[in-house]
Structures are given as C-alpha cells and as structure tokens.
C-alpha atoms as a PDB file:
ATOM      1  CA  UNK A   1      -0.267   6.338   4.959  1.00  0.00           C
ATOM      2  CA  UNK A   2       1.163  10.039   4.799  1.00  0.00           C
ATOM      3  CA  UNK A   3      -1.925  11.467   5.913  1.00  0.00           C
ATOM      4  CA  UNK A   4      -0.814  15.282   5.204  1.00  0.00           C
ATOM      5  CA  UNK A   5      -0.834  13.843   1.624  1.00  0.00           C
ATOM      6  CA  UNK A   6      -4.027  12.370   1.735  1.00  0.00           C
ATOM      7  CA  UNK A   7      -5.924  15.357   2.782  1.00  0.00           C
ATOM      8  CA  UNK A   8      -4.369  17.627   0.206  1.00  0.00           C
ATOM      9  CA  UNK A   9      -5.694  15.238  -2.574  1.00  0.00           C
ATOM     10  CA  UNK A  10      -9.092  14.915  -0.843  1.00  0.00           C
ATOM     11  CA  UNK A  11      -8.773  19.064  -1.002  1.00  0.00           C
ATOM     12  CA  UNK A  12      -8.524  18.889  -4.759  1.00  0.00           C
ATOM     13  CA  UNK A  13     -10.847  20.756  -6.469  1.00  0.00           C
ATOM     14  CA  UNK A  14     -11.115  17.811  -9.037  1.00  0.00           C
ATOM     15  CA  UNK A  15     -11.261  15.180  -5.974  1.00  0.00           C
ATOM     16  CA  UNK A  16     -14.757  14.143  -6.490  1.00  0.00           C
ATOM     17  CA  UNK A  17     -15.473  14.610  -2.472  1.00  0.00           C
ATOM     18  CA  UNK A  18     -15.111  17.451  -0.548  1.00  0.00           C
ATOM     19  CA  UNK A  19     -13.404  19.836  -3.358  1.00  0.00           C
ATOM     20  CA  UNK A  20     -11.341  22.868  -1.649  1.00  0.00           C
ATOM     21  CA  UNK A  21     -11.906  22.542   2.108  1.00  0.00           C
ATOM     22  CA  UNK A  22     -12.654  20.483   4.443  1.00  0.00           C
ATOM     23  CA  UNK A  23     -14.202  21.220   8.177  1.00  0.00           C
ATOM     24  CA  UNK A  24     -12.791  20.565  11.664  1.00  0.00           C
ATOM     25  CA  UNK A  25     -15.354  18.223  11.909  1.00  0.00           C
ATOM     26  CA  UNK A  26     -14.813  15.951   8.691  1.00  0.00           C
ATOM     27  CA  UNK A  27     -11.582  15.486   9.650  1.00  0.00           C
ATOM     28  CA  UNK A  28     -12.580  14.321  12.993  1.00  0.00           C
ATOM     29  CA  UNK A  29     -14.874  11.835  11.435  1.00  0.00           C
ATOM     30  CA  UNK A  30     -12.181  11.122   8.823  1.00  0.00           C
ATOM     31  CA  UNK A  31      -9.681   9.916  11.753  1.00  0.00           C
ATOM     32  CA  UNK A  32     -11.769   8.058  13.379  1.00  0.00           C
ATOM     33  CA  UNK A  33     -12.549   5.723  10.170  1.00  0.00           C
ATOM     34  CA  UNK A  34      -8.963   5.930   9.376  1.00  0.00           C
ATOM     35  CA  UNK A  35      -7.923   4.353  13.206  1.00  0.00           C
ATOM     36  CA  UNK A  36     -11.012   2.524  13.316  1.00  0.00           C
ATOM     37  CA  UNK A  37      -9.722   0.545  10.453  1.00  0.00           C
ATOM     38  CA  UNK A  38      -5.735   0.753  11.269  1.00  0.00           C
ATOM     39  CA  UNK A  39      -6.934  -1.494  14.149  1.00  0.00           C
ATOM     40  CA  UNK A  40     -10.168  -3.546  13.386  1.00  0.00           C
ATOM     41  CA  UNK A  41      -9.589  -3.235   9.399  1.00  0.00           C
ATOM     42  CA  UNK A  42      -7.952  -5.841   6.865  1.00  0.00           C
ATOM     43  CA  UNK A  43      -5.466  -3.920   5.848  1.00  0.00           C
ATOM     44  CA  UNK A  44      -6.867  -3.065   1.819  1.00  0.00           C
ATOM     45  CA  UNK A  45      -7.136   0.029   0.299  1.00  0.00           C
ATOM     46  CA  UNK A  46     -10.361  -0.836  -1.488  1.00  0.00           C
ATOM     47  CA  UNK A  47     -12.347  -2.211   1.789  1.00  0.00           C
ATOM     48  CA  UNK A  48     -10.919   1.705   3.604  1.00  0.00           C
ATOM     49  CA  UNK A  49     -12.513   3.482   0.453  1.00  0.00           C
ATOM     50  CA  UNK A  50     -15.322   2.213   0.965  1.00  0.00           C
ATOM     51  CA  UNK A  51     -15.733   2.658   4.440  1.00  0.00           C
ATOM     52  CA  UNK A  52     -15.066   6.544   3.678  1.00  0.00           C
ATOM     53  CA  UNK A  53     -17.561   6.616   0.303  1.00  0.00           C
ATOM     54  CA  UNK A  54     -20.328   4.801   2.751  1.00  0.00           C
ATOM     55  CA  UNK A  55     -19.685   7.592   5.572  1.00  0.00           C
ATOM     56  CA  UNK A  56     -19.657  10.263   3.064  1.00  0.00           C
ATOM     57  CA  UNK A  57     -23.262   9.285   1.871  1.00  0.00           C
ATOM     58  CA  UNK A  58     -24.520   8.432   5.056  1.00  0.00           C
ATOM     59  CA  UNK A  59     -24.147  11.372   6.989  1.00  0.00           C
ATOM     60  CA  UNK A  60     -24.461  13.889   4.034  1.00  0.00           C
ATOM     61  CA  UNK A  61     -20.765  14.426   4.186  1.00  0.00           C
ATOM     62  CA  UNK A  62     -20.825  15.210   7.827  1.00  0.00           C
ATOM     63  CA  UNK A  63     -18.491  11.878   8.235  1.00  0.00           C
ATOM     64  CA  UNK A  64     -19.054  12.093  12.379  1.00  0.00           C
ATOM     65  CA  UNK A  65     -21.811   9.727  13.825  1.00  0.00           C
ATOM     66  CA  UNK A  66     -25.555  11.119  12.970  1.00  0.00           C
ATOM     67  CA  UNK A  67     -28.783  10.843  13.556  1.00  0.00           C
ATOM     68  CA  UNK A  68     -30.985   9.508  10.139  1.00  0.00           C
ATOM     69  CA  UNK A  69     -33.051  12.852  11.099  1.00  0.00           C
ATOM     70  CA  UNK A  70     -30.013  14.689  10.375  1.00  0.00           C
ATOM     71  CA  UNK A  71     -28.410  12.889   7.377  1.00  0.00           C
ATOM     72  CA  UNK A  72     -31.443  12.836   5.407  1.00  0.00           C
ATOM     73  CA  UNK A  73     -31.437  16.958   4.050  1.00  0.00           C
ATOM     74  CA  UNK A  74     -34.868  16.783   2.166  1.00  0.00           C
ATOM     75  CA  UNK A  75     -38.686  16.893   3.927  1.00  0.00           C
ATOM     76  CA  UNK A  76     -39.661  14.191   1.920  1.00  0.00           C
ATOM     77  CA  UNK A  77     -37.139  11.531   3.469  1.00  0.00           C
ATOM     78  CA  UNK A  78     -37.772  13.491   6.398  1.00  0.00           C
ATOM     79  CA  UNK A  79     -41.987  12.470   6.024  1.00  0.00           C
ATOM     80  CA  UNK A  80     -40.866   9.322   5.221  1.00  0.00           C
ATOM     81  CA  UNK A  81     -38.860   8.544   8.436  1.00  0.00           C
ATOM     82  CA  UNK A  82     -41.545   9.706  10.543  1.00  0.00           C
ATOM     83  CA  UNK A  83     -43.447   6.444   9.308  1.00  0.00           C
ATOM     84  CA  UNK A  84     -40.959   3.933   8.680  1.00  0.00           C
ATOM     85  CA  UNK A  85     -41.764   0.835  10.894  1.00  0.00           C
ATOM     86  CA  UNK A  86     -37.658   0.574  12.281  1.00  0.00           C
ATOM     87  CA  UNK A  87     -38.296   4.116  13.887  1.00  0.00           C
ATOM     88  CA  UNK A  88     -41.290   3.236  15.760  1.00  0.00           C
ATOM     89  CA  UNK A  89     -40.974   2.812  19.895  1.00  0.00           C
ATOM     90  CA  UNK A  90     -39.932  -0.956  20.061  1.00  0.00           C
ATOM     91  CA  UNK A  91     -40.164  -2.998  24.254  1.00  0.00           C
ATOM     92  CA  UNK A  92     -38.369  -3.358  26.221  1.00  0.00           C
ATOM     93  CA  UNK A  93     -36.743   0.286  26.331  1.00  0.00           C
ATOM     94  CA  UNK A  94     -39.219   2.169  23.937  1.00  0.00           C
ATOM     95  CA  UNK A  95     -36.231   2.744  22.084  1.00  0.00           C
ATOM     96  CA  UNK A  96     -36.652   3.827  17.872  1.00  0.00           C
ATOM     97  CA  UNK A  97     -34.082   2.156  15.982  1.00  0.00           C
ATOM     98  CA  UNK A  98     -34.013   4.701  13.769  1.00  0.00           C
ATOM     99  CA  UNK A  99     -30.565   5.161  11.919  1.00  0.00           C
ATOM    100  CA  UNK A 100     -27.459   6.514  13.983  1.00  0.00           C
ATOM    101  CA  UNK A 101     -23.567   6.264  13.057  1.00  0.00           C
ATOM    102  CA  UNK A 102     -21.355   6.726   9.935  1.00  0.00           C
ATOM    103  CA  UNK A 103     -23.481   3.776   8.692  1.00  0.00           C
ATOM    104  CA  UNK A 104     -26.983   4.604   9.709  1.00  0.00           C
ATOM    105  CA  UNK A 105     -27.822   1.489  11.456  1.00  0.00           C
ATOM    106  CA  UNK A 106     -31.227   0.795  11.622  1.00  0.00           C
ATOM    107  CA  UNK A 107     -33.350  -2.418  12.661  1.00  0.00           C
ATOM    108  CA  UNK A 108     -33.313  -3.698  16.537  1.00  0.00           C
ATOM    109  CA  UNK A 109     -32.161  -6.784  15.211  1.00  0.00           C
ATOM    110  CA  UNK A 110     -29.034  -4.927  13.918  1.00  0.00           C
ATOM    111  CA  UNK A 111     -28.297  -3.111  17.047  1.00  0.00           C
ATOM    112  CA  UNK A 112     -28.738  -6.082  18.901  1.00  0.00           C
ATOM    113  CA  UNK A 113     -26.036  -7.888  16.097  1.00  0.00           C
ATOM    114  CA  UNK A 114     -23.750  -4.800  16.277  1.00  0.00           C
ATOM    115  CA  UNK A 115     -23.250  -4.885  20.119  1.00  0.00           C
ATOM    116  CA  UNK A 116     -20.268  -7.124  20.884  1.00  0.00           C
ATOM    117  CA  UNK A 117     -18.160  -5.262  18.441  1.00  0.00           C
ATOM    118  CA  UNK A 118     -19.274  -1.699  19.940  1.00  0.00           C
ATOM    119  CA  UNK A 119     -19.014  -3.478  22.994  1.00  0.00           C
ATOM    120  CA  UNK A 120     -22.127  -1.888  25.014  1.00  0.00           C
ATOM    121  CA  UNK A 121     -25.768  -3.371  24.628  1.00  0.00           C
ATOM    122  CA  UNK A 122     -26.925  -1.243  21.745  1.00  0.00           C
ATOM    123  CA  UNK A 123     -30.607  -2.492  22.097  1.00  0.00           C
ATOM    124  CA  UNK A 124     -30.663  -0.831  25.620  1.00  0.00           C
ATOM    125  CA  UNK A 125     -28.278   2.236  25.075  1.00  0.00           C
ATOM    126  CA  UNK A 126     -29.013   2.707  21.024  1.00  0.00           C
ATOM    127  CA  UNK A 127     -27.086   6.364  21.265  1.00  0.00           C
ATOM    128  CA  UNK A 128     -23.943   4.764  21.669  1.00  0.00           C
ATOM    129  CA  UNK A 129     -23.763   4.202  18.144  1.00  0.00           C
ATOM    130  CA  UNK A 130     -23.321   8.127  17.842  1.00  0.00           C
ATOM    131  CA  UNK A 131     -20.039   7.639  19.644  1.00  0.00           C
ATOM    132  CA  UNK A 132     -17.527   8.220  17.063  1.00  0.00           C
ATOM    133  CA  UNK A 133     -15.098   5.532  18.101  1.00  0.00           C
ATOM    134  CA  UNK A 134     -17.743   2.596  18.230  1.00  0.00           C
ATOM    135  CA  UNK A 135     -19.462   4.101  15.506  1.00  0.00           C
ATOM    136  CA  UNK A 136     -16.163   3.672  13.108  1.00  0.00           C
ATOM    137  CA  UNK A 137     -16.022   0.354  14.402  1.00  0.00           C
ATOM    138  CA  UNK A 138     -19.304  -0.733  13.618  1.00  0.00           C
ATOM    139  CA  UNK A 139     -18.846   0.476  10.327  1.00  0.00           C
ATOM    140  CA  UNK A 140     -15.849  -1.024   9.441  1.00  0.00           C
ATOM    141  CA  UNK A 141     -16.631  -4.552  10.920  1.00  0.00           C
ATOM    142  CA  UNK A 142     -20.310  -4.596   9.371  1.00  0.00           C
ATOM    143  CA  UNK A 143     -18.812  -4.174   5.980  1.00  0.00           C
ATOM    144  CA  UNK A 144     -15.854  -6.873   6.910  1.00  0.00           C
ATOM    145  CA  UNK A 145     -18.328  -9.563   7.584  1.00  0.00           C
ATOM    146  CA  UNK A 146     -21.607  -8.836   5.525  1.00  0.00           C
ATOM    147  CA  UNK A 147     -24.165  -8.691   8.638  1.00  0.00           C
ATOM    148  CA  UNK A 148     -26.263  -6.201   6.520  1.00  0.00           C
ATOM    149  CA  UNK A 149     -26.084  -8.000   3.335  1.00  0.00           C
ATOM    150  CA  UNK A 150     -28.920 -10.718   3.177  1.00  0.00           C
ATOM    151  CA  UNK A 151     -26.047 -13.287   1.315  1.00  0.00           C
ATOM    152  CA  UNK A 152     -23.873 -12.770   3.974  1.00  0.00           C
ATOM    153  CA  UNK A 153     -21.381 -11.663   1.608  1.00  0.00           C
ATOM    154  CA  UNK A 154     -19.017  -9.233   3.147  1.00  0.00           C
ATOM    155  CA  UNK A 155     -16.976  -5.820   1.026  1.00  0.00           C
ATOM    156  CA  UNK A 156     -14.032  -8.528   0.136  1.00  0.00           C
ATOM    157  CA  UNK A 157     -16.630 -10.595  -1.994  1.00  0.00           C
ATOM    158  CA  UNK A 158     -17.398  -7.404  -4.302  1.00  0.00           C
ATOM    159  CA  UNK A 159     -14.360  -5.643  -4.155  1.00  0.00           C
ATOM    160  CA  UNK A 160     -11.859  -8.537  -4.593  1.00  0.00           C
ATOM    161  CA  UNK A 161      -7.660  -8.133  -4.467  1.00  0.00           C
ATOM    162  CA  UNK A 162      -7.731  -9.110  -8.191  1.00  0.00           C
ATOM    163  CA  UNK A 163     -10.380  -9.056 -10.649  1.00  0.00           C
ATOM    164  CA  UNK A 164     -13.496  -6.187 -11.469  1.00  0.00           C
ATOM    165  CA  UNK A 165     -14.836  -4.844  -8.808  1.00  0.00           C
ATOM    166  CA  UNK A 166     -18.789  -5.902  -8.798  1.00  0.00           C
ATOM    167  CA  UNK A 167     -19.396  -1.694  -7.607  1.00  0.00           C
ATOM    168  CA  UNK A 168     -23.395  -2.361  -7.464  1.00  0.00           C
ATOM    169  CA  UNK A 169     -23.850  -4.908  -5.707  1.00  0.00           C
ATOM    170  CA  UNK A 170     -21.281  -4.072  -2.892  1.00  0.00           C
ATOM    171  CA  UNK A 171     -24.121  -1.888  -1.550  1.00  0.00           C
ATOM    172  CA  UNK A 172     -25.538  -4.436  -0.550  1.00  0.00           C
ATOM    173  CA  UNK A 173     -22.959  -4.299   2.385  1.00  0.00           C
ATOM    174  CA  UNK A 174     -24.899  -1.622   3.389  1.00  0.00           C
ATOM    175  CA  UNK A 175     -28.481  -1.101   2.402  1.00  0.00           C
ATOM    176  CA  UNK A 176     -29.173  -3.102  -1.472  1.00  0.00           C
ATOM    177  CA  UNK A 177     -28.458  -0.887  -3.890  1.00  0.00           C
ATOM    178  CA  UNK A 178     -30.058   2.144  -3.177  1.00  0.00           C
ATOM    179  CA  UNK A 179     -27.578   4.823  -4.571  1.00  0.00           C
ATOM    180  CA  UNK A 180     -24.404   2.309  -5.468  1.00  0.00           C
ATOM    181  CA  UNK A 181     -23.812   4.415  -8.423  1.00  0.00           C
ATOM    182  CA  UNK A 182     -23.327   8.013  -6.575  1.00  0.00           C
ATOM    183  CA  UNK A 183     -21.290   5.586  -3.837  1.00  0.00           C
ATOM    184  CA  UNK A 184     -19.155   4.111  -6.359  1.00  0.00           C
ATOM    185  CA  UNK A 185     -18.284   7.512  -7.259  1.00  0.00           C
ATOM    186  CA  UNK A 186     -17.219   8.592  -3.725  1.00  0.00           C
ATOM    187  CA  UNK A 187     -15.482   5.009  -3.166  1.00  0.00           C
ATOM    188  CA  UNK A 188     -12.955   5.896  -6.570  1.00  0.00           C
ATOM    189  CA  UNK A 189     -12.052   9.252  -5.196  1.00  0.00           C
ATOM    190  CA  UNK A 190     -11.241   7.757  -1.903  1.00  0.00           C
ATOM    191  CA  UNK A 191      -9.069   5.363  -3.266  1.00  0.00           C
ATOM    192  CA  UNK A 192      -7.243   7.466  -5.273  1.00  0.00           C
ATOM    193  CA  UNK A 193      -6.132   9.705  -2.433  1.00  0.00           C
ATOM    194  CA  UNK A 194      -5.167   6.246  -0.448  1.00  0.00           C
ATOM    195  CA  UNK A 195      -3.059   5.251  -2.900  1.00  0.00           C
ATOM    196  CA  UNK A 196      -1.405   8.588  -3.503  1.00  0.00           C
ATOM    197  CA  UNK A 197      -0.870   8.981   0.373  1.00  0.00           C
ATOM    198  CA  UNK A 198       1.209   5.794  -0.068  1.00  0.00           C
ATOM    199  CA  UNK A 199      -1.733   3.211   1.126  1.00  0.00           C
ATOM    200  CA  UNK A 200      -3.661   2.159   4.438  1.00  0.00           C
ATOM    201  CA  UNK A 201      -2.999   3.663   7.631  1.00  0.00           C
ATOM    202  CA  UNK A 202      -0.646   1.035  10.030  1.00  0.00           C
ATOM    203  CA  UNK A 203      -1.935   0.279  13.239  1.00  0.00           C
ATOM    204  CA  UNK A 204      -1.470   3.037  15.709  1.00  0.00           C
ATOM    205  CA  UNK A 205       1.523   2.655  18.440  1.00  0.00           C
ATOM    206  CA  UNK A 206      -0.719   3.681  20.993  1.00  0.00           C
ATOM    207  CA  UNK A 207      -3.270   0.963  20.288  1.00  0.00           C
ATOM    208  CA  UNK A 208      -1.140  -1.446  21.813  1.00  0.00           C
ATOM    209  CA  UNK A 209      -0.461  -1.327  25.699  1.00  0.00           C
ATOM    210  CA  UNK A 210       2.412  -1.606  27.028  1.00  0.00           C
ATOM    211  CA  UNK A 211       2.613  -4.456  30.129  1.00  0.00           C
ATOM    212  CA  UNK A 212       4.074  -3.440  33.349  1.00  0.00           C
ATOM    213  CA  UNK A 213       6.976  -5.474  33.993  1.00  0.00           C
ATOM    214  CA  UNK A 214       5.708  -7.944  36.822  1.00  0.00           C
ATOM    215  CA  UNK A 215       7.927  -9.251  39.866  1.00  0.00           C
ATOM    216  CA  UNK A 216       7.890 -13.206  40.758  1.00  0.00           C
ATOM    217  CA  UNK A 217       7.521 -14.084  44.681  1.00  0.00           C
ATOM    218  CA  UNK A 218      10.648 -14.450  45.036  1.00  0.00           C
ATOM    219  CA  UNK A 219      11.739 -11.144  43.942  1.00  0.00           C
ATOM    220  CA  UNK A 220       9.045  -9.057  46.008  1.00  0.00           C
ATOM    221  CA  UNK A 221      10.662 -11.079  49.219  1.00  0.00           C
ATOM    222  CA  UNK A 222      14.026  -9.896  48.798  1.00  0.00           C
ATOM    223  CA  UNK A 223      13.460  -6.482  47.024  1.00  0.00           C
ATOM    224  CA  UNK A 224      15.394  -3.712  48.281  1.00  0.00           C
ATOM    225  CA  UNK A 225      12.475  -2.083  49.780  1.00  0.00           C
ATOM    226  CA  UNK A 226      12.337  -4.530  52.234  1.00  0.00           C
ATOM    227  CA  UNK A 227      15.963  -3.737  54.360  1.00  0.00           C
ATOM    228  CA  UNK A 228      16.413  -0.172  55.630  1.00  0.00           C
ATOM    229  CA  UNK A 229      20.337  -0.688  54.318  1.00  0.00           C
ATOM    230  CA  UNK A 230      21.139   1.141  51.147  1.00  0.00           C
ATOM    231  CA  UNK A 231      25.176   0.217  51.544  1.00  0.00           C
ATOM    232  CA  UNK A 232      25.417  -3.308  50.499  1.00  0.00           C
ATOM    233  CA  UNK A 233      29.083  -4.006  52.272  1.00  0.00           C
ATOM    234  CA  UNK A 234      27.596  -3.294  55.778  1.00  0.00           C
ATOM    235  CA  UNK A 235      24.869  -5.801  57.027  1.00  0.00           C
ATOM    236  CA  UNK A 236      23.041  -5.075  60.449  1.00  0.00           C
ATOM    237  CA  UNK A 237      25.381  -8.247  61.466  1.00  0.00           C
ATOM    238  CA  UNK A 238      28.648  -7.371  60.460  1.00  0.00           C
ATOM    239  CA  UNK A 239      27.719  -3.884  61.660  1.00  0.00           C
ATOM    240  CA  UNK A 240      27.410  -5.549  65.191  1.00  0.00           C
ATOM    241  CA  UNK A 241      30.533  -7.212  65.170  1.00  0.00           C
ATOM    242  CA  UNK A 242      32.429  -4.084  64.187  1.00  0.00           C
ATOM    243  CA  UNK A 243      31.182  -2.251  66.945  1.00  0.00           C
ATOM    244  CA  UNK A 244      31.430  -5.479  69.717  1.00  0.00           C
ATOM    245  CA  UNK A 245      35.189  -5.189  68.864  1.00  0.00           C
ATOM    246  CA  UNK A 246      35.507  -1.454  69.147  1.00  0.00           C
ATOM    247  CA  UNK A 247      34.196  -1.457  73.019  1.00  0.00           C
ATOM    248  CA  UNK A 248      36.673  -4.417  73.832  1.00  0.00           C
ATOM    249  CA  UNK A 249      39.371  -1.875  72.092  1.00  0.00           C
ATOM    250  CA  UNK A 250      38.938   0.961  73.762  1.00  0.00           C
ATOM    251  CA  UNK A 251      38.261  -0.767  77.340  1.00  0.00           C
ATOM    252  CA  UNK A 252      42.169  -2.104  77.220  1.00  0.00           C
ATOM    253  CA  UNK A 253      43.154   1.299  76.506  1.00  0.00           C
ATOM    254  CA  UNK A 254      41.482   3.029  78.825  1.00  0.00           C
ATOM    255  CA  UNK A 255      40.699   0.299  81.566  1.00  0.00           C
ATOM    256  CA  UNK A 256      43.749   0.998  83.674  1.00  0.00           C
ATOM    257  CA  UNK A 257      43.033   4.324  84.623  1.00  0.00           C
ATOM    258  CA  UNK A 258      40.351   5.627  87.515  1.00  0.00           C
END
C-alpha cells in the first residue's frame, strides 16, 4: 500500500469519509488499524475496509480507542447507556463493561473472549481495550473469526473473494444489523482508496525481530576474549622459548669478561 496515496483519496471531497481533512488523531487511529492488520490481518482488501468503515462508526469518526460515553454524540443514546444492563458494576472487579475500543466491545463475556488476543486479562483491566494497539487488534481478529456474530460466521463469510458481498448481514460481525446500511457506505469508500493506494498494507519490517546470533560451547571456550594475546604468531610458549634462547646468547658473549 502507498499510503501517501491512500490518504489523499480518503481527503477527497467526494470520498464518502472524512471529505477535505483529516486530524492528527484519525490518522493515528488510521495506522494503527492499518499495522494492526499488516500483522494479525488476512491479507484482503475487503476484510481492511471493513475494519476502517466499523472504526469510523464506532467511535464517531474519532478512529482512536473510545469510550461508548464518548462515541455515542446524542443524550438519548447517552440516557440509554446509563441503563443498559452490560454497563452495570459486574464482581469480581466492579468493573462496567460498557463499550471501549475501535469496536466498542461490550459484554464481560466478550472481554473475557477478547483477552488472549489483547493479551492482558480484559475482565480485570477492561481499559486496556482503549490502548490503541490492542484495541486494533481486537478489532481486526473479532471480525476474522466471528466471536460477536451469534453464527459464528466471521467478515470472510459475508464479504467473500468472489461472489456479492451479503453487506447487511456482515454487521453481524459486529453488533446485528444495527446501521449496516450507513456502514456499507463507509466500507465502499474505504475500499476504494485501498485499491487506488495499490492494496493492503505488507507486514511491517519492524514487526519481525531480528535474533542475536548465538555462540555454541565450544566457541565461548576458545573466543578471543579469553587470551590476553591479540598477535596470533606469538603464543605465551613460543614467547618463552624466544627469550630462554636470548639469555643463553648473550651469556656466551659476554660471559668471559669480569
């Protein structure tokens, strides 16, 4: 992906997303989904896009980790949080699993499902899903395997390689099909910038460590480090013998005389 390209078409005033501009902080959220998926992703266009259109919606076009107190704008969803059973104090922490993340997950149970891939017990420390790195990640693997989707049906299922793409029910990735229509929307303007960047993101260089070269037993026991001598043609023997013979020298030179 030429990522300078795929900002400019997500600038478009005809883009369908952000129009003319775009904050610091949407394109921090932005690169975070975008290496999120370059390294936990499968590699389509389509399953990116919809990462991005689910973000976009989720945090009210924030795109960083939020709070559901913060991604829902009007004081009726507002009202309407304040009673919803999943934000209620829940044992043993007194946590509210109220929505958090690009995704908004909500539901212990979902925490508690979402925790080996952010790879900290969400159920116990539920604000880690505001970190933007394991907050990509949940997002991207949630929609990979279906978890949220009551069929167990992940984005692939809906938004196949070949074939129509099934656009209302691959909400139900994420929450049924509450809004899949304004989604869908957001998901085709993503994917046209991906493609016109020239595709997916590869993985980053920098994702994958580079080992230390590692010395056997043997080599550690006759490393250099181990002698004091730096000049190979003189051992500490050899260097005896020189000198033994240079005393025997100069003693039948000299040994005559008082």
């Amino acid at each position: 992906m030429i990522r300078k390209a795929f900002y400019a078409a997500l600038r478009r005033r005809s883009s369908g997303v952000f129009g003319t501009s775009l904050s610091h902080q949407q394109v921090r959220g932005i690169e975070g989904i975008l290496d999120a998926f370059a390294t936990h992703g499968d590699g389509r266009g389509k399953t990116l896009a919809y990462a991005l259109a689910t973000a976009y919606h989720e945090t009210a076009r924030r795109m960083v980790p939020v709070r559901e107190t913060l991604a829902k704008d009007d004081e009726t969803a507002r009202r309407r949080l304040k009673h919803a059973r999943y934000a209620q104090p829940e044992p043993p922490y007194g946590h509210c699993y109220y929505g958090r993340g690009q995704v908004q997950l909500t539901w212990k149970r979902n925490y508690r499902r979402s925790s080996k891939d952010a790879g900290v017990d969400l159920v116990r420390y539920p604000d880690k899903a505001l970190d933007p790195v394991l907050g990509a990640r949940i997002l991207i693997k949630g929609l990979l395997d279906g978890r949220w989707n009551g069929k167990g049906f992940g984005i692939q299922h809906y938004l196949p390689d070949t074939g129509k793409d099934d656009l209302r029910n691959a909400r139900r990735t994420v929450n049924i099909t509450d809004k899949w229509d304004l989604i869908a929307g957001y998901y085709r303007s993503f994917l046209a910038a991906i493609e016109e960047a020239g595709g997916v993101p590869k993985r980053p260089l920098n994702s994958v460590p580079v080992p230390k070269p590692k010395q056997s037993e043997s080599e550690e026991s006759t490393t250099e480090a181990a002698t004091p001598f730096t000049d190979k043609s003189v051992s500490p023997a050899s260097g005896g013998v020189v000198l033994e013979a240079l005393i025997k020298l100069l003693s039948r030179i000299f040994g005559g005389k008082s």
